[in-house]
Protein backbone atom coordinates (compact mmCIF):
# COMPACT_ATOMS: atom_id res chain seq x y z
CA UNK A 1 -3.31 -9.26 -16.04
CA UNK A 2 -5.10 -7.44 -13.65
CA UNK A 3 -5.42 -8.10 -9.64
CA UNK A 4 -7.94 -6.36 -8.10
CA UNK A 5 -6.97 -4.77 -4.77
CA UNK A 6 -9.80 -2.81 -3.95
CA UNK A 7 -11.57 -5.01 -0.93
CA UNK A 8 -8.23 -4.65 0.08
CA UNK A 9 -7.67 -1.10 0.18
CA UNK A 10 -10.98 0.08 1.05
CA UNK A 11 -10.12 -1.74 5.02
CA UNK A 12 -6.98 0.28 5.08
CA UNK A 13 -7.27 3.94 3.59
CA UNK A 14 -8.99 6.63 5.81
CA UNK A 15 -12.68 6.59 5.36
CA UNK A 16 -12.17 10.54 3.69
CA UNK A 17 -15.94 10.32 2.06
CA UNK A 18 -17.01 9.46 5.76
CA UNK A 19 -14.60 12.38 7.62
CA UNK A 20 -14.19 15.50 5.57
CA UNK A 21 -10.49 16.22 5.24
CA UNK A 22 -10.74 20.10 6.23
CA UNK A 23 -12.60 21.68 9.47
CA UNK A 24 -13.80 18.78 11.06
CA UNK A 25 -11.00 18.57 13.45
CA UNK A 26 -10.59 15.29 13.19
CA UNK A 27 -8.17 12.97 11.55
CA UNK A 28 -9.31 10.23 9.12
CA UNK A 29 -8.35 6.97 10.54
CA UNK A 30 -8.03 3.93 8.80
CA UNK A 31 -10.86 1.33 9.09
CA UNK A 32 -9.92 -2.52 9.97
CA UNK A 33 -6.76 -3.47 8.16
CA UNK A 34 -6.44 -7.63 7.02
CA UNK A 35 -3.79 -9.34 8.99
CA UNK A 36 -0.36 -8.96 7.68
CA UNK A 37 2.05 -12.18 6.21
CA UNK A 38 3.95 -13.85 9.56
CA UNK A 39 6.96 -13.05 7.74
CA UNK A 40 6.20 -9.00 8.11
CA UNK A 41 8.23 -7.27 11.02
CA UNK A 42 4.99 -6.39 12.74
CA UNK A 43 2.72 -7.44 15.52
CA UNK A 44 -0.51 -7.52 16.15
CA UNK A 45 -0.05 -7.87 19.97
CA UNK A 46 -2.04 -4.73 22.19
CA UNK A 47 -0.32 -1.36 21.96
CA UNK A 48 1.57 -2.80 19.18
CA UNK A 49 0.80 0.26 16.91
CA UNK A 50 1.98 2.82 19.55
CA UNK A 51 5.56 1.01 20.10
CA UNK A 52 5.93 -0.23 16.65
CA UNK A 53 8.31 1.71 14.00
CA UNK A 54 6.82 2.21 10.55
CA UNK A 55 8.78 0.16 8.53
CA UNK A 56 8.39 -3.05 7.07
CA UNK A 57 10.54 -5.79 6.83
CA UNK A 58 9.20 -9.18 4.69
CA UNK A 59 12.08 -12.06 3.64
CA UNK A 60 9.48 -14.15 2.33
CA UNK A 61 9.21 -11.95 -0.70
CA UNK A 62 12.59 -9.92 -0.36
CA UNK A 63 12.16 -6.39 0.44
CA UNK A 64 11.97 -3.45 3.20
CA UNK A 65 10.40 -0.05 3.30
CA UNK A 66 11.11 2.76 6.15
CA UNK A 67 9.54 5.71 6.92
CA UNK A 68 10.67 8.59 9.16
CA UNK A 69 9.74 9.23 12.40
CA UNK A 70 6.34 10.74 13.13
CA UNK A 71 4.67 8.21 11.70
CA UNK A 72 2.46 6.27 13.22
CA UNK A 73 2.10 2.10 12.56
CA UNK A 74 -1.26 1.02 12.24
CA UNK A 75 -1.53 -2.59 13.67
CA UNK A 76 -3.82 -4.83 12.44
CA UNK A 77 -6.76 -6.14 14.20
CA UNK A 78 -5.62 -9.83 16.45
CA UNK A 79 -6.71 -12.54 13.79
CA UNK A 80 -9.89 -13.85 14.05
CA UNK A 81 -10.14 -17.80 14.19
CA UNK A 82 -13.26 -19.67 13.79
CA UNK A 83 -13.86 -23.44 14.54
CA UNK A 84 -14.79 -25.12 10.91
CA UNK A 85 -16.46 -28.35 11.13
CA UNK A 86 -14.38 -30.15 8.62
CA UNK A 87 -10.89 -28.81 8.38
CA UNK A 88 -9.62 -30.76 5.40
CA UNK A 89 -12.13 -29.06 3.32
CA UNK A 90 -11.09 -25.60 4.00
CA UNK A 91 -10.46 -23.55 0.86
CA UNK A 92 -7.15 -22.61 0.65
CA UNK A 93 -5.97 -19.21 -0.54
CA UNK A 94 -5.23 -18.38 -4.71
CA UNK A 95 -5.49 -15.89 -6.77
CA UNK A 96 -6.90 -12.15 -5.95
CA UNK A 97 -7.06 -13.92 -2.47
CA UNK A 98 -3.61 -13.92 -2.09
CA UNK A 99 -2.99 -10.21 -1.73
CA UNK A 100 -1.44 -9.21 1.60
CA UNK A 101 -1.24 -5.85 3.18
CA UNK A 102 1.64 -6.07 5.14
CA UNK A 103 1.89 -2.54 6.53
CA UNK A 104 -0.45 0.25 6.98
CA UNK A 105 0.87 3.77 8.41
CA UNK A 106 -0.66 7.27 8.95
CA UNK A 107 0.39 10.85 10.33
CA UNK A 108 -1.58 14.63 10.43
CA UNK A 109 -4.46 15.66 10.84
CA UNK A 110 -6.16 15.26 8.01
CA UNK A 111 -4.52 11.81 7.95
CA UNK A 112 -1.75 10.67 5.02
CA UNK A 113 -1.69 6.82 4.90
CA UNK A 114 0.63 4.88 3.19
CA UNK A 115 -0.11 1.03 2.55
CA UNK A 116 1.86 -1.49 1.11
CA UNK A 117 0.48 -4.38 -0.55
CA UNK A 118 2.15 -8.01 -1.71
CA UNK A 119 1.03 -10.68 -3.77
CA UNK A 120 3.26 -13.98 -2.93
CA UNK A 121 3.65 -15.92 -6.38
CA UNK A 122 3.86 -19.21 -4.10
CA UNK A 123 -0.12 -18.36 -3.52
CA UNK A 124 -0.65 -16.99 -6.24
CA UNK A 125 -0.17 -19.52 -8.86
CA UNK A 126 1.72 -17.80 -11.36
CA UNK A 127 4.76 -15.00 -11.73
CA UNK A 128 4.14 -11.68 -12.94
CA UNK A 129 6.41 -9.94 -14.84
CA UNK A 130 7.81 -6.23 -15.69
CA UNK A 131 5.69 -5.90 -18.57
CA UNK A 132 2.54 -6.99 -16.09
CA UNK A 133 3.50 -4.30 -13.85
CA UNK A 134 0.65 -1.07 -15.58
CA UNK A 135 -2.19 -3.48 -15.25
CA UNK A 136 -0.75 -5.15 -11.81
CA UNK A 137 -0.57 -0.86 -10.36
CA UNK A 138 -3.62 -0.33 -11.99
CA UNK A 139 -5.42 -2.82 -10.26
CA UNK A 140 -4.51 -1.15 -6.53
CA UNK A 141 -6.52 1.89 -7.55
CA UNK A 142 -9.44 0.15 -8.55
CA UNK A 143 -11.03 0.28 -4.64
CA UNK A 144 -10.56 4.29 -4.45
CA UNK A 145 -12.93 5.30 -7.09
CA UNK A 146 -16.13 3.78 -4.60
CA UNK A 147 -14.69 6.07 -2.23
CA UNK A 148 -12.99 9.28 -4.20
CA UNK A 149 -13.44 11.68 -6.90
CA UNK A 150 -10.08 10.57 -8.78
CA UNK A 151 -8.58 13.00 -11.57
CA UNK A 152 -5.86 13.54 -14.06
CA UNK A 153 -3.98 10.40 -13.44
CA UNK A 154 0.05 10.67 -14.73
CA UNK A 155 2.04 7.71 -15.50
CA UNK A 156 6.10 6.72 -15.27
CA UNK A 157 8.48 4.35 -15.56
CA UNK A 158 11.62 3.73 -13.77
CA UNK A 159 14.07 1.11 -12.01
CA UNK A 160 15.86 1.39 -8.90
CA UNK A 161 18.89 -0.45 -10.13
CA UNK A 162 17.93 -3.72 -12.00
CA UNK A 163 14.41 -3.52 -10.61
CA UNK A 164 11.27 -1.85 -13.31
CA UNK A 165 9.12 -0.22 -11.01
CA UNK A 166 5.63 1.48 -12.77
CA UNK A 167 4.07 4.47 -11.10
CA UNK A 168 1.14 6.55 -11.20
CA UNK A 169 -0.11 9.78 -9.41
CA UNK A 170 -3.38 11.00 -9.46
CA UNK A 171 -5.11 13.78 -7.54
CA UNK A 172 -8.95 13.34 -6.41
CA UNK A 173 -11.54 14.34 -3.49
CA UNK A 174 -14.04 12.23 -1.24
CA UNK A 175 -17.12 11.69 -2.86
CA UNK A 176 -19.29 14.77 -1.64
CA UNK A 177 -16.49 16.95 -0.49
CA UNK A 178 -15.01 18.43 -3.22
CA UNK A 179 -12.84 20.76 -1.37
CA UNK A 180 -10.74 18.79 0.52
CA UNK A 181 -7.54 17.48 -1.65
CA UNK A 182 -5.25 14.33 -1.79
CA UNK A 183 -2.71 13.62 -3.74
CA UNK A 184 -3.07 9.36 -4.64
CA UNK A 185 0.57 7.62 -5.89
CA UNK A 186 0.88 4.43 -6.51
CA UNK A 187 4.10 2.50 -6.98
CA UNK A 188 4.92 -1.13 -8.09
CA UNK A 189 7.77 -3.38 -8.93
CA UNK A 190 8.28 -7.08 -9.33
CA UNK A 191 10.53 -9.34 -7.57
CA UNK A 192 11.66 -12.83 -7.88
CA UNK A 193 8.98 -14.51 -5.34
CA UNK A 194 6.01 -11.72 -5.07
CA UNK A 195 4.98 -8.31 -6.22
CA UNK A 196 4.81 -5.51 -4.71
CA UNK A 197 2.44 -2.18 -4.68
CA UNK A 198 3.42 1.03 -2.53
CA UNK A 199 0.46 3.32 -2.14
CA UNK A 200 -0.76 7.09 -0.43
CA UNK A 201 -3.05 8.78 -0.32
CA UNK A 202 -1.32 12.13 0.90
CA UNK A 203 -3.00 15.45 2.60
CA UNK A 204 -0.17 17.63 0.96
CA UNK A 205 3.09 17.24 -1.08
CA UNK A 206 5.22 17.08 1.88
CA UNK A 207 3.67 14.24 3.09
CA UNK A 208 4.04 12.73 -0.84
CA UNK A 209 7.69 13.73 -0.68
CA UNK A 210 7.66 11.41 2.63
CA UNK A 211 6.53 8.75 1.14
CA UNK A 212 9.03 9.04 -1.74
CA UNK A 213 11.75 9.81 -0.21
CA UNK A 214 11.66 6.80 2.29
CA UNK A 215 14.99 4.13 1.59
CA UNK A 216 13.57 0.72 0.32
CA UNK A 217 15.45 -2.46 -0.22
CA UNK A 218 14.46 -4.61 -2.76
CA UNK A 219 16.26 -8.24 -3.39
CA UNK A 220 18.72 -7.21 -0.64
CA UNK A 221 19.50 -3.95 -2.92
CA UNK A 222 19.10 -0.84 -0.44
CA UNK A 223 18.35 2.06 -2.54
CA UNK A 224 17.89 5.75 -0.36
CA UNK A 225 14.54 6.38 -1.96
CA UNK A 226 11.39 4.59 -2.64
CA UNK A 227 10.93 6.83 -5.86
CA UNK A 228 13.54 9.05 -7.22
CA UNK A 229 13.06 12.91 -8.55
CA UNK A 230 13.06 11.55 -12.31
CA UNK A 231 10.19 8.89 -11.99
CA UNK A 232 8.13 10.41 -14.24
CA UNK A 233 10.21 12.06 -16.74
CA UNK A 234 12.45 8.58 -17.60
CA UNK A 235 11.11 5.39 -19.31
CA UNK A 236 13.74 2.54 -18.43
């Protein structure tokens, strides 16, 4: 089972084929991000992004995510509303549809972003479950190979307590600027009422060990980091 993220991503990632990563000057911002779940501590009110922490709290799924200071929260655009002529007809949300991001975050020049991505089962029709998980994270890369050079991928398993979380780290280039390096990681785990898919896109390995390192809390479980120093050296 496979759900394709890409659309997704693409609005949230820095536009790195657009904005070479070295030399420019310039950091790669993230395009238009889709409007995050109500449940997600966020707000898409003005100046939201330059008073809001980056973390991310949602309850309708079950889990947090925290990152240190210096980041910077990337608020979604206010959510567009259009008058439809017959309501009741409206089609409602399912499948690959259902994917949230529910927090987007950035910092240096050239930009790291980190994104994080649920799919409520509620929406979604169906429960996913630990043995879903390598086709669920592959799915979340699918978007970055329209948009980057992506090589070498590594795989791991792990579980932060009785949680399976599958990861994968890759390293890759902007189509038509081969210099300039990111480092992509990609981690996912599966909890009773959604899934969930951490992912960067990193300028340099202490902006990966950032995004690693940042406490999570999953189920109402707090664990101190997001992915421990043994991720890819331990199959649970």
């Amino acid at each position: 089972m496979r759900v394709i993220f890409g659309a997704f991503l693409l609005g949230c990632l820095p536009l790195a084929a657009q904005t070479p990563a070295a030399g420019a000057g310039q950091s790669a911002a993230p395009a238009t991000t889709p409007a995050p779940a109500p449940t997600t501590a966020q707000s898409a009110r003005p100046g939201a992004a330059a008073t809001q922490p980056p973390q991310v709290e949602n309850s309708d799924i079950g889990f947090s995510y925290s990152l240190p200071s210096g980041w910077e929260f990337v608020a979604p655009p206010p959510a567009q509303t259009a008058e439809v002529p017959y309501p009741d007809v409206v089609t409602v949300k399912k499948g690959d549809a259902c994917v949230e991001v529910v927090f987007t975050a950035k910092r240096g020049t050239p930009a790291t972003v980190v994104v994080v991505m649920a799919l409520p089962f509620a929406c979604y029709g169906q429960t996913l479950k630990a043995s879903d998980l390598g086709n669920f994270g592959a799915g979340a890369g699918e978007g970055l190979k329209q948009t980057f050079d992506i090589a070498d991928p590594v795989q791991g398993k792990y579980a932060l307590g009785s949680h399976a979380v599958w990861i994968e780290r890759a390293k890759g280039t902007p189509k038509g600027h081969p210099n300039d390096a990111f480092i992509f990681e990609t981690a996912c785990t599966v909890l009773a009422k959604g899934a969930v898919c951490w992912l960067t896109v990193a300028a340099d390995w202490g902006n990966l060990r950032a995004f690693e390192q940042s406490p999570v809390t999953l189920g109402g479980d707090r664990f101190d980091a997001l992915v421990p120093a043994h991720a890819f050296l331990s199959n649970p």
